[in-house]
Protein backbone atom coordinates (compact mmCIF):
# COMPACT_ATOMS: atom_id res chain seq x y z
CA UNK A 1 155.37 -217.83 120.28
CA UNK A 2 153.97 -220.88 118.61
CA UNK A 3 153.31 -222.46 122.29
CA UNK A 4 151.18 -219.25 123.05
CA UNK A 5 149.46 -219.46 119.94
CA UNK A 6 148.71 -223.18 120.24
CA UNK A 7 147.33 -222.15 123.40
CA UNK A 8 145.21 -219.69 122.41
CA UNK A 9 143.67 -221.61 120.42
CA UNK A 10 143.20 -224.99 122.80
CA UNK A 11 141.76 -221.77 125.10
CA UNK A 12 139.02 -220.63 122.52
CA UNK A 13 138.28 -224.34 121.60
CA UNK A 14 137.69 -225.58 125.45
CA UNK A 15 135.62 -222.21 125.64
CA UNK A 16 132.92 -222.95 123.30
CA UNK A 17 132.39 -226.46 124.26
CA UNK A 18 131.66 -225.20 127.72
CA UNK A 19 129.01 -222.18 126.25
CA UNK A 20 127.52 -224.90 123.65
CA UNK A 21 127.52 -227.72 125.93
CA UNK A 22 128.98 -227.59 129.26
CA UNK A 23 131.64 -230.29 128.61
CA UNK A 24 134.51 -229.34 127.77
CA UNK A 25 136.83 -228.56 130.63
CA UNK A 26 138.81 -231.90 130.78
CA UNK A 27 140.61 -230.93 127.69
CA UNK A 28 142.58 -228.21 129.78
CA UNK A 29 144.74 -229.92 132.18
CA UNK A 30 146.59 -232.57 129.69
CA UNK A 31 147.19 -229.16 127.25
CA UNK A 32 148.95 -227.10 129.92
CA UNK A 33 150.59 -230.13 130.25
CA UNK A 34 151.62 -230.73 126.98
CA UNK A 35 152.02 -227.66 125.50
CA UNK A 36 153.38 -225.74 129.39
CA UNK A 37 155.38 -228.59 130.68
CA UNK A 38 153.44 -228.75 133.67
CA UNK A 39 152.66 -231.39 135.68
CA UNK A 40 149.53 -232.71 136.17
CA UNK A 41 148.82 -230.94 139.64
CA UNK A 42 150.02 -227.60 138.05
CA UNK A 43 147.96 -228.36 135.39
CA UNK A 44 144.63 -229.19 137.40
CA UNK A 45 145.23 -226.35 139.73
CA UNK A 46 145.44 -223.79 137.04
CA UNK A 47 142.61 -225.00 134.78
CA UNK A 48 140.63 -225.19 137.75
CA UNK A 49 141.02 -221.75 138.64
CA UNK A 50 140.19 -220.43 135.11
CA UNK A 51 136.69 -222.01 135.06
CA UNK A 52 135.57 -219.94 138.18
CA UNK A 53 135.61 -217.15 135.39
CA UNK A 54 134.51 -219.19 131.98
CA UNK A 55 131.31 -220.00 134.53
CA UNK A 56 130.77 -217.05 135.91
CA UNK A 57 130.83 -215.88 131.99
CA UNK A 58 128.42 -218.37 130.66
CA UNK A 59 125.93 -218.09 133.74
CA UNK A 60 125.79 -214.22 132.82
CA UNK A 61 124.87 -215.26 129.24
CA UNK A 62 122.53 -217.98 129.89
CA UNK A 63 121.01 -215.80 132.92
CA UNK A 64 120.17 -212.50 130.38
CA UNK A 65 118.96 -215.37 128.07
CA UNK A 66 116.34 -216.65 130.42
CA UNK A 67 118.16 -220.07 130.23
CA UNK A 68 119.25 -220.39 134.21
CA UNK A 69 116.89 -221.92 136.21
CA UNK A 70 117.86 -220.39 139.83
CA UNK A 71 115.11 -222.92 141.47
CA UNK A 72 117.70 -225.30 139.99
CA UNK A 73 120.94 -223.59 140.72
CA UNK A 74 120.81 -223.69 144.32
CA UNK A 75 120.69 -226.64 145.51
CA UNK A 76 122.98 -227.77 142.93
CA UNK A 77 125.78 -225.25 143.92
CA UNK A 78 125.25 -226.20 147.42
CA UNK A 79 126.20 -230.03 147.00
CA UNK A 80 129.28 -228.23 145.02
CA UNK A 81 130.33 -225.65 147.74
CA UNK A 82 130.45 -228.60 150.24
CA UNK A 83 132.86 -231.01 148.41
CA UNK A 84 135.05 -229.25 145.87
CA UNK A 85 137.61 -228.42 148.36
CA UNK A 86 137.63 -231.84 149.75
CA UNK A 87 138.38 -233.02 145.95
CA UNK A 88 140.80 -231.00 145.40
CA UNK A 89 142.37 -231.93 148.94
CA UNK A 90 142.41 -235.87 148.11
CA UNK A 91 143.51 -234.85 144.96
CA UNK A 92 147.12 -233.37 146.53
CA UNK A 93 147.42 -236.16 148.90
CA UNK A 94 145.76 -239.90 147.12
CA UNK A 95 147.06 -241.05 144.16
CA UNK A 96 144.23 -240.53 141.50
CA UNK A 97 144.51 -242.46 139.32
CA UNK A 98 141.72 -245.52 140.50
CA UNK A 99 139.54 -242.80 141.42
CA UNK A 100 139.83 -240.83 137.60
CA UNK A 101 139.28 -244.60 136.38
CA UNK A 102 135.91 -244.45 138.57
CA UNK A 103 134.73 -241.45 137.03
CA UNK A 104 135.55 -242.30 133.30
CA UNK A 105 133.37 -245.64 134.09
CA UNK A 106 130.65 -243.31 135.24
CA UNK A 107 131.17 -240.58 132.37
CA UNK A 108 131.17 -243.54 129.66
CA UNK A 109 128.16 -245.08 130.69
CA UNK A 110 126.33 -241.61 131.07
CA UNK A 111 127.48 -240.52 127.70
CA UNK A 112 126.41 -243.99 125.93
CA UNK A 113 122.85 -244.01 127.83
CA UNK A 114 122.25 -240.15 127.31
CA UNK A 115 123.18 -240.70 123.20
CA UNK A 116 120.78 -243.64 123.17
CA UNK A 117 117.73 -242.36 125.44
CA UNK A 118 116.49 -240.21 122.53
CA UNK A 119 113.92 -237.62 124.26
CA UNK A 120 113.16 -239.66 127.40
CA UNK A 121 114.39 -238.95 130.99
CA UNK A 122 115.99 -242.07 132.21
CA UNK A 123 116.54 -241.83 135.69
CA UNK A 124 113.36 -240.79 137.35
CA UNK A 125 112.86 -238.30 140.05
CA UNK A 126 110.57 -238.12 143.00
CA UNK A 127 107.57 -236.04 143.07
CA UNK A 128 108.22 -234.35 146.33
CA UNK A 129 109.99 -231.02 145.79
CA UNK A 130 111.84 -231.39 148.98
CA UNK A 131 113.22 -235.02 147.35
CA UNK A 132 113.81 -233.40 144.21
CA UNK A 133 116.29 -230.94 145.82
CA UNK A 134 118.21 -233.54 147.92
CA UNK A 135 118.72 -235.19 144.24
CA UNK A 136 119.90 -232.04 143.28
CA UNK A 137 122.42 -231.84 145.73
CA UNK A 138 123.81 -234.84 145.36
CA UNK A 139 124.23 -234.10 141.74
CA UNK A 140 126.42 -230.93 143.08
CA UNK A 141 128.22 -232.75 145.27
CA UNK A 142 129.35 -235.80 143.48
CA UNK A 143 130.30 -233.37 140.43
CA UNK A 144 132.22 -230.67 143.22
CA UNK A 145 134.30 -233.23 144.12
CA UNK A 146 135.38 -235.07 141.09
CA UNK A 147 135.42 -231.25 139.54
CA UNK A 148 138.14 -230.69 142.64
CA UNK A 149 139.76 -233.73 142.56
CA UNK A 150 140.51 -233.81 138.47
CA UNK A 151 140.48 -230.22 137.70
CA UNK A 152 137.70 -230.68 135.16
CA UNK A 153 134.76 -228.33 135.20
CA UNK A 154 132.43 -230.58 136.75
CA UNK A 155 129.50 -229.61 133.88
CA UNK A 156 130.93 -233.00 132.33
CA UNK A 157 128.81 -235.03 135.00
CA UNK A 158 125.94 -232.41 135.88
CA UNK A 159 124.91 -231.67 132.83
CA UNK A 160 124.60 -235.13 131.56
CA UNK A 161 123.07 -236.45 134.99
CA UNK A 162 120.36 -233.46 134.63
CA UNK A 163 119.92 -234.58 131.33
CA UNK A 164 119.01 -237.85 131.97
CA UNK A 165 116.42 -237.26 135.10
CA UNK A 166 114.48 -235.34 132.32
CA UNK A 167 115.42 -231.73 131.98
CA UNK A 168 115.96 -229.85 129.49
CA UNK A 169 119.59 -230.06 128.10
CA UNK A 170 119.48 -225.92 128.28
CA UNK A 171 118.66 -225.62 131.30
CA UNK A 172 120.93 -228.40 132.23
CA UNK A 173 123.84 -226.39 130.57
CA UNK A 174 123.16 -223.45 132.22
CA UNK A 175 123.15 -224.26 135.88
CA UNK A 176 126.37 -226.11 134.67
CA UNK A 177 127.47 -223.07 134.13
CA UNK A 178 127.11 -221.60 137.63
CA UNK A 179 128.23 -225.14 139.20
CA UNK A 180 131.77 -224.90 137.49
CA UNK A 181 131.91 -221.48 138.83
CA UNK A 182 131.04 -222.48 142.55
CA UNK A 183 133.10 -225.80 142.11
CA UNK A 184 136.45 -224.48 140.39
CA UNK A 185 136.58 -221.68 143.43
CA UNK A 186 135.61 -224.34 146.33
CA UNK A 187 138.13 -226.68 144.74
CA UNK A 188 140.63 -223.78 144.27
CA UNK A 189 140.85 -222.38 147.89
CA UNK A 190 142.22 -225.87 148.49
CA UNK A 191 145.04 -225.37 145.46
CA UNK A 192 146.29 -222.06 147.32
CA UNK A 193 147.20 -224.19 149.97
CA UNK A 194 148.72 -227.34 148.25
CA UNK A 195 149.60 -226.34 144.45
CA UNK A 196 151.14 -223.20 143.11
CA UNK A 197 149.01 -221.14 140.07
CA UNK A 198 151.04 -219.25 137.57
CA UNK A 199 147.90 -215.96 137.65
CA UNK A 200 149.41 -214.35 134.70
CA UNK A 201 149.20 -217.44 132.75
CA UNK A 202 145.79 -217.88 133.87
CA UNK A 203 144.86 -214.76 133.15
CA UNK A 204 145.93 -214.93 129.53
CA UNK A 205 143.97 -218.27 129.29
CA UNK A 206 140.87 -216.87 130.56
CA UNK A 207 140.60 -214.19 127.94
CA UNK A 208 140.13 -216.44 125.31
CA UNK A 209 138.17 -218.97 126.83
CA UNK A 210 135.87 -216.57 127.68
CA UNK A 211 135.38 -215.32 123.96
CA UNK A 212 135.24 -219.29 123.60
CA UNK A 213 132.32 -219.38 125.65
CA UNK A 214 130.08 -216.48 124.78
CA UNK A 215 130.51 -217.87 121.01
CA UNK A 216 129.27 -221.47 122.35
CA UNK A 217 126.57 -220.06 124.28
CA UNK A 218 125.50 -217.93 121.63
CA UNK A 219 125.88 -221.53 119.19
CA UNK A 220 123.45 -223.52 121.69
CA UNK A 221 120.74 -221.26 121.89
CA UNK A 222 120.38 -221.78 118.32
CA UNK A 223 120.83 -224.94 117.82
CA UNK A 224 117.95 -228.06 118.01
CA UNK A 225 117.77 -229.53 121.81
CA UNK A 226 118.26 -232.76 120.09
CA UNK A 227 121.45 -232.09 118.37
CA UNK A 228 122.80 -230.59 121.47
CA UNK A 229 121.91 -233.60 123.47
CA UNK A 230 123.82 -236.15 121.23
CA UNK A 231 126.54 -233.74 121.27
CA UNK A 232 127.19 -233.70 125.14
CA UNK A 233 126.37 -237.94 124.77
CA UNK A 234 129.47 -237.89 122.32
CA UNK A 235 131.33 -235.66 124.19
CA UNK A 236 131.00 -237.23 127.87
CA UNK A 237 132.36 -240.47 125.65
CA UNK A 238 135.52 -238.78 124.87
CA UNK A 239 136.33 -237.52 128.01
CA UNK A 240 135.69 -241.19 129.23
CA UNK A 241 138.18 -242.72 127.21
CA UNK A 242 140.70 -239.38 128.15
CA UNK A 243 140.24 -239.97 131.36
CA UNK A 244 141.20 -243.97 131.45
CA UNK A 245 144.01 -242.66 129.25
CA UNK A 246 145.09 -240.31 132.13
CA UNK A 247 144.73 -243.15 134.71
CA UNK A 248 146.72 -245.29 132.69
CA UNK A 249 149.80 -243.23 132.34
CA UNK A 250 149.58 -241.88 136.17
C-alpha cells in the first residue's frame, strides 16, 4: 500500500513537470526502479510507454490553448518517428552507460547556457524555411533516439534546444508535448519486441500523471516566460547530474 501510494505520488509529481515544463520524464525510470524493483530495462520500457499518453494529454491542452505550433510539430515529430525505435533497439543490445554519460554532458551544458542566456536565442537559425525545418528535424531525431534509448521523454533535450535557437519556451513546451508522444510510441514498438511492460501497472501510472500534467499545463500558462525558462535551465541541470549518476552505477 505505501509502495502504491509513494507511487502515486512520484506519478502526479513527474506529471506536472512535463505540463509546466516539458522536463520531467527522467525521474520515472530510477522510481519504478526503486520503489517496483525493476530493473532498469523494465523500468525504461514502462515509463516509456506511459508518456505516449502524458503527451498525447498535454498536446490536447496546449493545442485548445493555442500554444502548439503545428508548423513546428511536424518536422519535429518526423526526426522522432525515424529514430526512437532505433534508441530503444541500441538500448536492449549496447551497454548505455557511455552513451547516458554523452547525453548528461549535452543536457548540463544546455541547462547552464539556457539559465544564463537571459531572453536571447543562442544558437542561431537560418533564414531559409526549408533550412529551418531540416534543424527541426534534427532536433526530433537526436531527442527520438536518446528518448528511446533512456526511456526519458525526450522534451528534456527539445525543449531546451528550441529554447535556445530563439522560440518561445511555450511553444517550445508544447510541441514537446507531441514529440514525447511520437517518441515514447516509436521507441516502444521496439520494447514489445525486446522488454516486457507490466500494462496494468502502466495504466495505474498514467492516471495520475495525467492529472499531473493538465495541473502543470494549466501552471505554465500562467506563469512569466522568464520564470519558466530558468525553471527548465534548472531542471535540464538535474537531470544532468541524474543521468551521470545512472552511468556511474550501470
Amino acid at each position: 500500500m505505501l509502495t502504491h501510494a509513494g507511487l502515486v505520488l512520484v506519478s502526479i509529481a513527474i506529471g506536472v513537470l512535463i505540463g509546466a515544463a516539458g522536463v520531467g520524464g527522467f525521474f520515472m525510470p530510477p522510481a519504478l526502479m526503486l520503489l517496483m524493483n525493476m530493473d532498469i530495462h523494465q523500468g525504461m520500457a514502462l515509463s516509456l510507454f506511459t508518456f505516449i499518453f502524458t503527451g498525447a494529454a498535454g498536446a490536447l491542452y496546449f493545442h485548445r490553448k493555442g500554444s502548439l505550433d503545428w508548423t513546428l510539430v511536424r518536422p519535429v515529430c518526423v526526426g522522432a518517428a525515424a529514430t526512437g525505435y532505433a534508441g530503444a533497439w541500441t538500448g536492449h543490445h549496447l551497454a548505455t552507460a557511455s552513451l547516458s554519460t554523452a547525453l548528461a554532458a549535452v543536457i548540463l551544458v544546455v541547462g547552464m547556457t539556457m539559465s544564463g542566456a537571459g531572453g536571447q536565442a543562442v544558437l542561431a537559425l537560418p533564414a531559409g524555411p526549408r533550412q529551418r525545418r531540416l534543424i527541426l528535424a534534427a532536433i526530433g531525431a537526436l531527442t527520438g533516439f536518446f528518448s528511446g534509448l533512456t526511456g526519458i521523454g525526450g522534451q528534456v533535450l527539445s525543449v531546451p534546444l528550441m529554447v535556445l535557437c530563439g522560440y518561445p519556451v511555450l511553444t517550445a513546451i508544447g510541441v514537446g508535448q507531441m514529440l514525447q508522444t511520437i517518441g515514447a510510441l516509436s521507441g516502444s514498438l521496439a520494447n514489445l519486441r525486446y522488454a516486457s511492460i507490466d500494462y496494468g501497472l502502466a495504466a495505474f501510472i498514467v492516471v495520475f500523471e495525467i492529472a499531473g500534467v493538465l495541473a502543470g499545463a494549466i501552471l505554465v500558462h500562467r506563469l512569466d516566460g522568464a520564470i519558466v525558462k530558468r525553471v527548465v535551465g534548472g531542471l535540464c541541470m538535474v537531470a544532468g547530474c541524474g543521468f551521470i549518476l545512472r552511468s556511474l552505477q550501470a
